[in-house]
PDB file of N, CA and C in Angstrom:
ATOM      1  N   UNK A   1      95.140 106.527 102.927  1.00  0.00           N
ATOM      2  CA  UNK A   1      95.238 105.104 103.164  1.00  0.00           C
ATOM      3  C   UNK A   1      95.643 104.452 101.846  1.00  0.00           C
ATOM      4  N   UNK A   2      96.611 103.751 102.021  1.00  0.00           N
ATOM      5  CA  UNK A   2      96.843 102.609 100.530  1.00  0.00           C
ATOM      6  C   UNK A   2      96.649 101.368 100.586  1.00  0.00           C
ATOM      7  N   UNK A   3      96.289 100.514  99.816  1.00  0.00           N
ATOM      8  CA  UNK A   3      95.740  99.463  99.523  1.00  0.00           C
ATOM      9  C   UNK A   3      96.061  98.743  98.166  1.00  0.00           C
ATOM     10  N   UNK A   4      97.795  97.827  98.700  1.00  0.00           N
ATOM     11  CA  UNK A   4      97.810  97.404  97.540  1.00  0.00           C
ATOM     12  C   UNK A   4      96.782  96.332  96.345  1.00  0.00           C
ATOM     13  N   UNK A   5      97.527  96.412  95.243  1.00  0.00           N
ATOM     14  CA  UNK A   5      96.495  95.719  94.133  1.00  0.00           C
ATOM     15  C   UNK A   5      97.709  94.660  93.410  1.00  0.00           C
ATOM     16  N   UNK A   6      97.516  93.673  92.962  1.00  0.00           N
ATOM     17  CA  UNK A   6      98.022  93.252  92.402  1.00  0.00           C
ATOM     18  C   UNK A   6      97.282  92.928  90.980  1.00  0.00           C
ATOM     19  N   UNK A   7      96.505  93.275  90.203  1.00  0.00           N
ATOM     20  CA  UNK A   7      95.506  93.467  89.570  1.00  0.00           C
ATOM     21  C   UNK A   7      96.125  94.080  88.286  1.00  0.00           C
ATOM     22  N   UNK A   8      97.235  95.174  88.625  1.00  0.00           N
ATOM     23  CA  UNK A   8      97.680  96.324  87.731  1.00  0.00           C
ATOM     24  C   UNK A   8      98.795  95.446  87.005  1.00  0.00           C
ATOM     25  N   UNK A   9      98.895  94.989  85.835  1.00  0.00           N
ATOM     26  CA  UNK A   9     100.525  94.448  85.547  1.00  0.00           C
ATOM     27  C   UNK A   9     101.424  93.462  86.435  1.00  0.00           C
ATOM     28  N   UNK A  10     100.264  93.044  87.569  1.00  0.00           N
ATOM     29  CA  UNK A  10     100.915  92.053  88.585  1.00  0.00           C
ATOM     30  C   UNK A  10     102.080  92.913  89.231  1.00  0.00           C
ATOM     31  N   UNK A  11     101.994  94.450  89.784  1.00  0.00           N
ATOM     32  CA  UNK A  11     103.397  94.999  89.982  1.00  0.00           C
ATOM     33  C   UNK A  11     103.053  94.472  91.526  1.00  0.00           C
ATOM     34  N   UNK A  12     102.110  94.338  92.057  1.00  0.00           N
ATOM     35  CA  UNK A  12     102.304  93.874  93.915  1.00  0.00           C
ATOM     36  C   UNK A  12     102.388  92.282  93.851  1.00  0.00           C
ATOM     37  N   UNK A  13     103.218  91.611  93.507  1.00  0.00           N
ATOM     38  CA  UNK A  13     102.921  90.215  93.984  1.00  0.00           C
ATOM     39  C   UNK A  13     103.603  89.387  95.335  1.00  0.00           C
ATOM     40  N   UNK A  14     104.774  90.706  95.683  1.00  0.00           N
ATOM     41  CA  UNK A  14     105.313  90.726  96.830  1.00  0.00           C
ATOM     42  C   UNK A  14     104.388  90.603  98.400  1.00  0.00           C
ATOM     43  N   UNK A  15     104.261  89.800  99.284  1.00  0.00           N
ATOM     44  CA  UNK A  15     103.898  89.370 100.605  1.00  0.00           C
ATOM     45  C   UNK A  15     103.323  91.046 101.268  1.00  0.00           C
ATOM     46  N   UNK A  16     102.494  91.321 101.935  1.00  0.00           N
ATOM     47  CA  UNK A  16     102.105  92.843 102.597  1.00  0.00           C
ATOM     48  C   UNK A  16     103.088  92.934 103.256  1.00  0.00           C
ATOM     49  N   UNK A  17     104.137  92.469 104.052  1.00  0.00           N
ATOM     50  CA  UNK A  17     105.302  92.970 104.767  1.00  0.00           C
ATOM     51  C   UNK A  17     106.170  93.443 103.466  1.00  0.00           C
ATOM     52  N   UNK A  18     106.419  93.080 102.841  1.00  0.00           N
ATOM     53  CA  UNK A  18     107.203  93.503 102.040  1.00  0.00           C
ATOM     54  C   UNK A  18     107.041  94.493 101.218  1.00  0.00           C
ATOM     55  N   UNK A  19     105.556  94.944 100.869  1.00  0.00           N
ATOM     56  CA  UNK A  19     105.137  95.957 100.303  1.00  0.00           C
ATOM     57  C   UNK A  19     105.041  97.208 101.042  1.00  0.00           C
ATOM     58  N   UNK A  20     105.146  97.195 102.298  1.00  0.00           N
ATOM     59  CA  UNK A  20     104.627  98.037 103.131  1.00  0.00           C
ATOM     60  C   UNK A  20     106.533  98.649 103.152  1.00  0.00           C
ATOM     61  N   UNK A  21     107.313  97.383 103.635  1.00  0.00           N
ATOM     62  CA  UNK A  21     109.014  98.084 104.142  1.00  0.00           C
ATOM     63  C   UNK A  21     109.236  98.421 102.576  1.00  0.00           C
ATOM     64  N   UNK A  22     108.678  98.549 101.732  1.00  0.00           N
ATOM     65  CA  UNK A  22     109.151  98.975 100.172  1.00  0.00           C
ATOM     66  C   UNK A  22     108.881 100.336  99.798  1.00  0.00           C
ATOM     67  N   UNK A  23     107.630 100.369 100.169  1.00  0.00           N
ATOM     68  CA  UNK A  23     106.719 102.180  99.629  1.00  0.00           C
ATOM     69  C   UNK A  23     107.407 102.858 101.331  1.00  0.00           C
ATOM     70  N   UNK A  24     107.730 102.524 102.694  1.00  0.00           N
ATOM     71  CA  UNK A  24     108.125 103.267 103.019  1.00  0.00           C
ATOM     72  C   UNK A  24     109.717 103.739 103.274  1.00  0.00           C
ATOM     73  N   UNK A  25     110.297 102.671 102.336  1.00  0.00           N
ATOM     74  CA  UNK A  25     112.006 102.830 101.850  1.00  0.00           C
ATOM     75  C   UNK A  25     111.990 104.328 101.063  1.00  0.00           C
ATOM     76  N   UNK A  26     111.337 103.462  99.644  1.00  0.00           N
ATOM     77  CA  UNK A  26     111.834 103.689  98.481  1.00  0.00           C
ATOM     78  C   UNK A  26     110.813 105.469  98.331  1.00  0.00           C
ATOM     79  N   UNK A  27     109.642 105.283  99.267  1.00  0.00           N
ATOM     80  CA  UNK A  27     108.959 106.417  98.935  1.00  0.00           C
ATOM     81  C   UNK A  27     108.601 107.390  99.997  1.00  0.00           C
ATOM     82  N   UNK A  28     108.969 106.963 101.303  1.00  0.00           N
ATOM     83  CA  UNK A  28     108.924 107.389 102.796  1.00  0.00           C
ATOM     84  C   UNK A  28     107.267 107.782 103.279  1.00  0.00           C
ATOM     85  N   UNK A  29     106.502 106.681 102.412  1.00  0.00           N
ATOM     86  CA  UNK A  29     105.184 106.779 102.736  1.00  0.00           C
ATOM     87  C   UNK A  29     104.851 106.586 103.849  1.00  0.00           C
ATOM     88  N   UNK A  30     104.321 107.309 105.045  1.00  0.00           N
ATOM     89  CA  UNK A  30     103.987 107.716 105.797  1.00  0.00           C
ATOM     90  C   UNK A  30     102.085 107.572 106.766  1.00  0.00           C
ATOM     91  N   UNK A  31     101.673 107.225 105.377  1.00  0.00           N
ATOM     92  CA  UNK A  31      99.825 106.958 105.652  1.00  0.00           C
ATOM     93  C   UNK A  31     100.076 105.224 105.772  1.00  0.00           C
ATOM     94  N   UNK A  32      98.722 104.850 106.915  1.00  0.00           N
ATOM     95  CA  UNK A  32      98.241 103.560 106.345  1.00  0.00           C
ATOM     96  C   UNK A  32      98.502 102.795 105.329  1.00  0.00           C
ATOM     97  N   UNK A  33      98.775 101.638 105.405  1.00  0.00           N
ATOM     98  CA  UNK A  33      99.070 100.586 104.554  1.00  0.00           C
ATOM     99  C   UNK A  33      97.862  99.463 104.682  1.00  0.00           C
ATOM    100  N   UNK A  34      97.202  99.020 104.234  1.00  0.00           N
ATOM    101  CA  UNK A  34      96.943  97.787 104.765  1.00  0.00           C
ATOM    102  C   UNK A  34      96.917  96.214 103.677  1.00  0.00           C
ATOM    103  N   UNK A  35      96.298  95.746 104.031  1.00  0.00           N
ATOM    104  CA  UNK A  35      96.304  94.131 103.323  1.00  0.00           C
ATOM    105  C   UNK A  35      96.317  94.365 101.651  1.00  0.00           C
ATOM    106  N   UNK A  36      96.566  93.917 100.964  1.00  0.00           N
ATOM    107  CA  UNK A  36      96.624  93.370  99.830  1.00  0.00           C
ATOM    108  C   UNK A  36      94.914  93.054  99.171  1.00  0.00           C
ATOM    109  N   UNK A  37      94.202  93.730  98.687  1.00  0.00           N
ATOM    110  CA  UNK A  37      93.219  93.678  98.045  1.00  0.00           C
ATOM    111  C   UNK A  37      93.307  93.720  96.542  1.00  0.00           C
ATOM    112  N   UNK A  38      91.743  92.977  96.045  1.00  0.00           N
ATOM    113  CA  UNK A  38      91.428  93.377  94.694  1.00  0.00           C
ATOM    114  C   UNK A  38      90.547  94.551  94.503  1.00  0.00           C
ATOM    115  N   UNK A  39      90.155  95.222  93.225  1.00  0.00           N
ATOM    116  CA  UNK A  39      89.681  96.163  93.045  1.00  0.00           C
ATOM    117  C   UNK A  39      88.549  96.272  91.911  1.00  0.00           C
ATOM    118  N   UNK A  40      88.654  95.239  91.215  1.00  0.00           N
ATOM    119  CA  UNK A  40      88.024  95.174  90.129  1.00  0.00           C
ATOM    120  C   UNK A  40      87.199  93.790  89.721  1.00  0.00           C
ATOM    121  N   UNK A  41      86.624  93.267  89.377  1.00  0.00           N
ATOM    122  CA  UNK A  41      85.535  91.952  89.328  1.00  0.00           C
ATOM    123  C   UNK A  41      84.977  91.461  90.342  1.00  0.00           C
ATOM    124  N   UNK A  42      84.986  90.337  90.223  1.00  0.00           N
ATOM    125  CA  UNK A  42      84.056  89.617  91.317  1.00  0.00           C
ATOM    126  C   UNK A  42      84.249  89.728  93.091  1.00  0.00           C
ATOM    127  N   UNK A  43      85.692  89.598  93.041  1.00  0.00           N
ATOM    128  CA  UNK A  43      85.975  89.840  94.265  1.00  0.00           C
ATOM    129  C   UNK A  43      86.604  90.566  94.850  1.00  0.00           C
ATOM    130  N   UNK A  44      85.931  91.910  94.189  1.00  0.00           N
ATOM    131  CA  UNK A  44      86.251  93.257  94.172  1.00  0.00           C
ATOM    132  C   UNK A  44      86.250  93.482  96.001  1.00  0.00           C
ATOM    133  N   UNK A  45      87.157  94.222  96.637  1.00  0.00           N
ATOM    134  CA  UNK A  45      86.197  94.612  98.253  1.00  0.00           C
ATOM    135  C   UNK A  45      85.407  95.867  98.159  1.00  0.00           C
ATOM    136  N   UNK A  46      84.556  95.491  99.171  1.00  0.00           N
ATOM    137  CA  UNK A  46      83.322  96.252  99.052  1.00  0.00           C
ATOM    138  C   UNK A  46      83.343  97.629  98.893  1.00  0.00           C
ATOM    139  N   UNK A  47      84.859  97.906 100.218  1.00  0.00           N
ATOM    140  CA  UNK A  47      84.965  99.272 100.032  1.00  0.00           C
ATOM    141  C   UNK A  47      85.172 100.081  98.193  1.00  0.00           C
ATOM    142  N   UNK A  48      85.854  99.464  97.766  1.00  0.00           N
ATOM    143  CA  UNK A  48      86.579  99.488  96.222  1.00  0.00           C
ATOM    144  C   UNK A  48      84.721  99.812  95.409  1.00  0.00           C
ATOM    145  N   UNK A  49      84.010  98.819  95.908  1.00  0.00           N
ATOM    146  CA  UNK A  49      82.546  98.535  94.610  1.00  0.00           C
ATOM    147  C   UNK A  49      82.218  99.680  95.091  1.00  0.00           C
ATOM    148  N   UNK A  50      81.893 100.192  96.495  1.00  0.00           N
ATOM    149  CA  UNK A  50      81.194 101.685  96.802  1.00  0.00           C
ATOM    150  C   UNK A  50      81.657 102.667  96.277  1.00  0.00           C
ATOM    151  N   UNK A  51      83.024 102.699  96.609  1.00  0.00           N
ATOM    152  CA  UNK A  51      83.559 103.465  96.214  1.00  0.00           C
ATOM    153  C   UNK A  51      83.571 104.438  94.349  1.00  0.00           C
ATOM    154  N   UNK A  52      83.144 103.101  93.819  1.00  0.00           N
ATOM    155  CA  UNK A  52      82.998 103.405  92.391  1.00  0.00           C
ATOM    156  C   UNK A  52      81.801 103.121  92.083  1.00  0.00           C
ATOM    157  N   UNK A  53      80.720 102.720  92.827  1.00  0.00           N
ATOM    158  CA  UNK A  53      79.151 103.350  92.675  1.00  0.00           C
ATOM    159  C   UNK A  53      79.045 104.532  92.910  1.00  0.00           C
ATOM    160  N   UNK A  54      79.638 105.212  93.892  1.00  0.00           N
ATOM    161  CA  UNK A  54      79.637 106.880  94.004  1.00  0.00           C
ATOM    162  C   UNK A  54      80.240 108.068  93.287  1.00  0.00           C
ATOM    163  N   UNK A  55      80.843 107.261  92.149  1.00  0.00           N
ATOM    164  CA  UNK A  55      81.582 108.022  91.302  1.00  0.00           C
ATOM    165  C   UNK A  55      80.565 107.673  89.707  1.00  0.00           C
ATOM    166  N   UNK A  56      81.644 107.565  89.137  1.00  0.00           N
ATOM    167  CA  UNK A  56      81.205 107.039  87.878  1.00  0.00           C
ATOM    168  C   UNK A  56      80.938 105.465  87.690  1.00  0.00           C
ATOM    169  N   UNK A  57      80.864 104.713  88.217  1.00  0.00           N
ATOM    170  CA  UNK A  57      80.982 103.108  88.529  1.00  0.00           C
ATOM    171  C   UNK A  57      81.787 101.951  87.265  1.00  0.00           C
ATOM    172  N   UNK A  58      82.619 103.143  87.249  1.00  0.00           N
ATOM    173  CA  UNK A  58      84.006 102.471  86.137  1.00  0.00           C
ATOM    174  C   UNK A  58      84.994 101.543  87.317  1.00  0.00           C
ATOM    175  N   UNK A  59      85.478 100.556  86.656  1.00  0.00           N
ATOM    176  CA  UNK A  59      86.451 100.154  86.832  1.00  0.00           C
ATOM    177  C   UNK A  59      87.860 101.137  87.476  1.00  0.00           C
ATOM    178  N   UNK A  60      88.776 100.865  88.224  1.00  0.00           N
ATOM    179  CA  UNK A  60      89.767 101.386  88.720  1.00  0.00           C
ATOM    180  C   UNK A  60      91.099 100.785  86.912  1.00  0.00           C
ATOM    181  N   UNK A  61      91.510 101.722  86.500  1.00  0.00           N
ATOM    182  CA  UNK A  61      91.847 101.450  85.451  1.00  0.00           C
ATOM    183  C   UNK A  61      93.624 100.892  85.556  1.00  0.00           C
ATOM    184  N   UNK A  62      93.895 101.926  86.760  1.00  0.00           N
ATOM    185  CA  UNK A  62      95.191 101.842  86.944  1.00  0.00           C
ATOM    186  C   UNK A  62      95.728 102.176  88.299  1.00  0.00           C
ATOM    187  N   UNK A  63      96.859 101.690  88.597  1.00  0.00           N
ATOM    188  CA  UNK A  63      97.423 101.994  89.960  1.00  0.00           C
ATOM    189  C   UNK A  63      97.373 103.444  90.148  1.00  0.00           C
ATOM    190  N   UNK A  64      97.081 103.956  91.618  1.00  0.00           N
ATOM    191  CA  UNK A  64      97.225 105.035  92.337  1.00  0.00           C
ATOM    192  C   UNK A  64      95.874 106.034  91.807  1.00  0.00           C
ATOM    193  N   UNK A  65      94.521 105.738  91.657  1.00  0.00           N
ATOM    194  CA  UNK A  65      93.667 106.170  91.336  1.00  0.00           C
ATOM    195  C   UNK A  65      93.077 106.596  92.927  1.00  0.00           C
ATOM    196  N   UNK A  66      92.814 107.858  92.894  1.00  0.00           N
ATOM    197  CA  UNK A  66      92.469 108.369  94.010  1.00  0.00           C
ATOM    198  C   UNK A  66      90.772 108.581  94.711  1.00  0.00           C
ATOM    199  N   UNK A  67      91.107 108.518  95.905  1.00  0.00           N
ATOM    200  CA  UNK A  67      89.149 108.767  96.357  1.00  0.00           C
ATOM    201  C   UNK A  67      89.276 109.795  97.262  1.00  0.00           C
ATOM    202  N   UNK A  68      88.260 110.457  97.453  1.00  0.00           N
ATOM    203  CA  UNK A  68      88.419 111.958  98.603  1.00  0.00           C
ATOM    204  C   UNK A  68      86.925 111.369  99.039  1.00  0.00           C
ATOM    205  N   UNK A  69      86.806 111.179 100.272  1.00  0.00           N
ATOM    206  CA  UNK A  69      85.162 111.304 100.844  1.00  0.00           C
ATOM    207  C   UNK A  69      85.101 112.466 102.092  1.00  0.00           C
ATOM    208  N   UNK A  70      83.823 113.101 102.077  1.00  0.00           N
ATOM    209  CA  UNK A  70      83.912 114.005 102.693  1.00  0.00           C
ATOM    210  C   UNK A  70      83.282 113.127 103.609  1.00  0.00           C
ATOM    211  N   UNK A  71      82.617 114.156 105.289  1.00  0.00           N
ATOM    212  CA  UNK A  71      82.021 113.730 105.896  1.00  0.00           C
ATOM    213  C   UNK A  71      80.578 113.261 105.785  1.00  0.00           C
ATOM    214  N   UNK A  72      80.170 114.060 104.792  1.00  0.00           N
ATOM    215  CA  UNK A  72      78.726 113.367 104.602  1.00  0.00           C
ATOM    216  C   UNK A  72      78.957 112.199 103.204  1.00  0.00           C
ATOM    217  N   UNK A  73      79.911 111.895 103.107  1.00  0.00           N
ATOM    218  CA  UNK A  73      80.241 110.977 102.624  1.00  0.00           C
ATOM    219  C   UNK A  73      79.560 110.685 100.385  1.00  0.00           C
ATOM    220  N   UNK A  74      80.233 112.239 100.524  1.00  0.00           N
ATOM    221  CA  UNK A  74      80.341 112.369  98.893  1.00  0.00           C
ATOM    222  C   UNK A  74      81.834 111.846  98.691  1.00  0.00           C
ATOM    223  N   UNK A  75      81.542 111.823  97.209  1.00  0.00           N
ATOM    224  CA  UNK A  75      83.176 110.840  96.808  1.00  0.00           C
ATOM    225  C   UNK A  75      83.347 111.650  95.681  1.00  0.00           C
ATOM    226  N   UNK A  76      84.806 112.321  95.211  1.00  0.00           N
ATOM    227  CA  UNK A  76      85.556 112.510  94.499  1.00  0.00           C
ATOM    228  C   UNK A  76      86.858 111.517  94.105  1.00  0.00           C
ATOM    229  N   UNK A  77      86.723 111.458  92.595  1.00  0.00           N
ATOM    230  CA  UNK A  77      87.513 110.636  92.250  1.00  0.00           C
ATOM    231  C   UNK A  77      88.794 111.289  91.115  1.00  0.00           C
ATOM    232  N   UNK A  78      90.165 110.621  91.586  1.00  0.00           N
ATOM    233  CA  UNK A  78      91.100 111.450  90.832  1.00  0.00           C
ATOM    234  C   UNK A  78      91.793 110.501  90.046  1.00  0.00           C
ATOM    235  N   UNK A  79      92.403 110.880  88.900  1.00  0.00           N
ATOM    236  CA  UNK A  79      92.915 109.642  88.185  1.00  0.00           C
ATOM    237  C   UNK A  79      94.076 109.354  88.646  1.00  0.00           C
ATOM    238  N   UNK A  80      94.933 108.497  87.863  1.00  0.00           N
ATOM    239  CA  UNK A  80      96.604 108.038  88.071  1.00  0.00           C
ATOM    240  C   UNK A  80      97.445 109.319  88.108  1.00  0.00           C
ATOM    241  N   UNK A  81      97.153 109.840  87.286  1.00  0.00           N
ATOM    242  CA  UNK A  81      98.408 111.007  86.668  1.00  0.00           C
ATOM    243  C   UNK A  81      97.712 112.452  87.724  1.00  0.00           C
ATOM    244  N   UNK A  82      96.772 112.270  88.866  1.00  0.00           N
ATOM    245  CA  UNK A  82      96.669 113.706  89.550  1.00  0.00           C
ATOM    246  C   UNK A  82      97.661 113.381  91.060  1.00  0.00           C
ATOM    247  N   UNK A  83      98.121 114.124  91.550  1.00  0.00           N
ATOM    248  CA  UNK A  83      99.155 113.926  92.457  1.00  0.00           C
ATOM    249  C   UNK A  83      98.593 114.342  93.659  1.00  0.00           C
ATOM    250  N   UNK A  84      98.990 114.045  95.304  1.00  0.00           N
ATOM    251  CA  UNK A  84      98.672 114.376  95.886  1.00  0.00           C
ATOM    252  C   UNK A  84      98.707 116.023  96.216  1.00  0.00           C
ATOM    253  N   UNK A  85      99.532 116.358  95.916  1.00  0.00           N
ATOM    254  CA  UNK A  85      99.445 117.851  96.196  1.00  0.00           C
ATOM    255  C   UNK A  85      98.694 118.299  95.597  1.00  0.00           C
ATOM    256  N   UNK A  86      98.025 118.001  94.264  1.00  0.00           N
ATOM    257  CA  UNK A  86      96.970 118.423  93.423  1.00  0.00           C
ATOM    258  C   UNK A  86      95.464 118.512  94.157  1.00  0.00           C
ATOM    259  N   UNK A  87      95.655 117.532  94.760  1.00  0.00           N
ATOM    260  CA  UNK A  87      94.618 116.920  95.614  1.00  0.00           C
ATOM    261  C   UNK A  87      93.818 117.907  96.677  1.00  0.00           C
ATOM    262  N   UNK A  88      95.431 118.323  97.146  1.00  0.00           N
ATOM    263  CA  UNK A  88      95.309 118.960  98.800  1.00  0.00           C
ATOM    264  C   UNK A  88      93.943 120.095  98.671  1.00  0.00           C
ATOM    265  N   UNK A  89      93.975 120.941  97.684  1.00  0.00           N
ATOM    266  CA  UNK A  89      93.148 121.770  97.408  1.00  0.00           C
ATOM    267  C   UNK A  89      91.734 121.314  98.158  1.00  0.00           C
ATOM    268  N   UNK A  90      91.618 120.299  97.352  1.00  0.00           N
ATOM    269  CA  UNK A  90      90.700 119.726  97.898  1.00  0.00           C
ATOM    270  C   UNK A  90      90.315 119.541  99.618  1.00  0.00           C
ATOM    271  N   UNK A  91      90.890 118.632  99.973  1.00  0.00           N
ATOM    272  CA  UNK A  91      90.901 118.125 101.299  1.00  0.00           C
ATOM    273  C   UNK A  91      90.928 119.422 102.004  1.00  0.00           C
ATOM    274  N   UNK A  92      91.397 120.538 101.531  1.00  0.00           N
ATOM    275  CA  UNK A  92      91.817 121.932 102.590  1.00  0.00           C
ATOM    276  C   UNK A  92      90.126 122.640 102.690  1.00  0.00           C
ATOM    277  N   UNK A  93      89.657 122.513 101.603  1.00  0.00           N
ATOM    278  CA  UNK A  93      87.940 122.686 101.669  1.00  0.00           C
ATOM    279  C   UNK A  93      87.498 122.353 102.519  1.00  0.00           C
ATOM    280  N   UNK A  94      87.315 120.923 102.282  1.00  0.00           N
ATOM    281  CA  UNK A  94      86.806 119.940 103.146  1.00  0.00           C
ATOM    282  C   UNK A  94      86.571 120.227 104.803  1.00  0.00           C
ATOM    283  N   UNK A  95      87.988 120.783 105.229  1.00  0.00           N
ATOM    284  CA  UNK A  95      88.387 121.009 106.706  1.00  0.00           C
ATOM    285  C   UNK A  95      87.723 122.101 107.190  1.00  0.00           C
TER     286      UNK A  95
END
């Protein structure tokens, strides 16, 4: 699932229609898109604050920072620079 930010360098300041026909042009992204959220301070969404109480409860530092939850709902967290295929390892456990 992705969830833009405009938070990072202001790179989303583009409308959610437009972000959505962009990542699946330019990148043929394929998962969920949804609304335009923040990630970091006050009006962080909730999912985002849990999400990083279950980790290390740092700040999201940079775009494309990753979350893995299993079913019993442990959280792994991956930075900017780990890729999805890096990932898969993971998730293939999981299953």
């Amino acid at each position: 699932m992705g969830f833009p930010c405009n938070q990072f360098g202001k790179q989303e300041p583009d409308p959610d229609a437009d972000i959505l026909k962009f990542v699946q042009t330019k990148y043929d992204v394929a998962f969920p898109m949804f609304a335009k959220i923040e990630v970091n301070g006050d009006a962080a969404c909730e999912l985002y604050t849990w999400l990083k109480e279950q980790t290390d409860g740092e700040d999201i530092k940079w775009n494309f920072e990753k979350f893995l939850v299993d079913r019993n709902g442990k959280v792994q967290r991956f930075g900017t620079g780990v890729t999805p295929e890096q990932i898969a390892p993971h998730v293939a456990e999981l299953l």
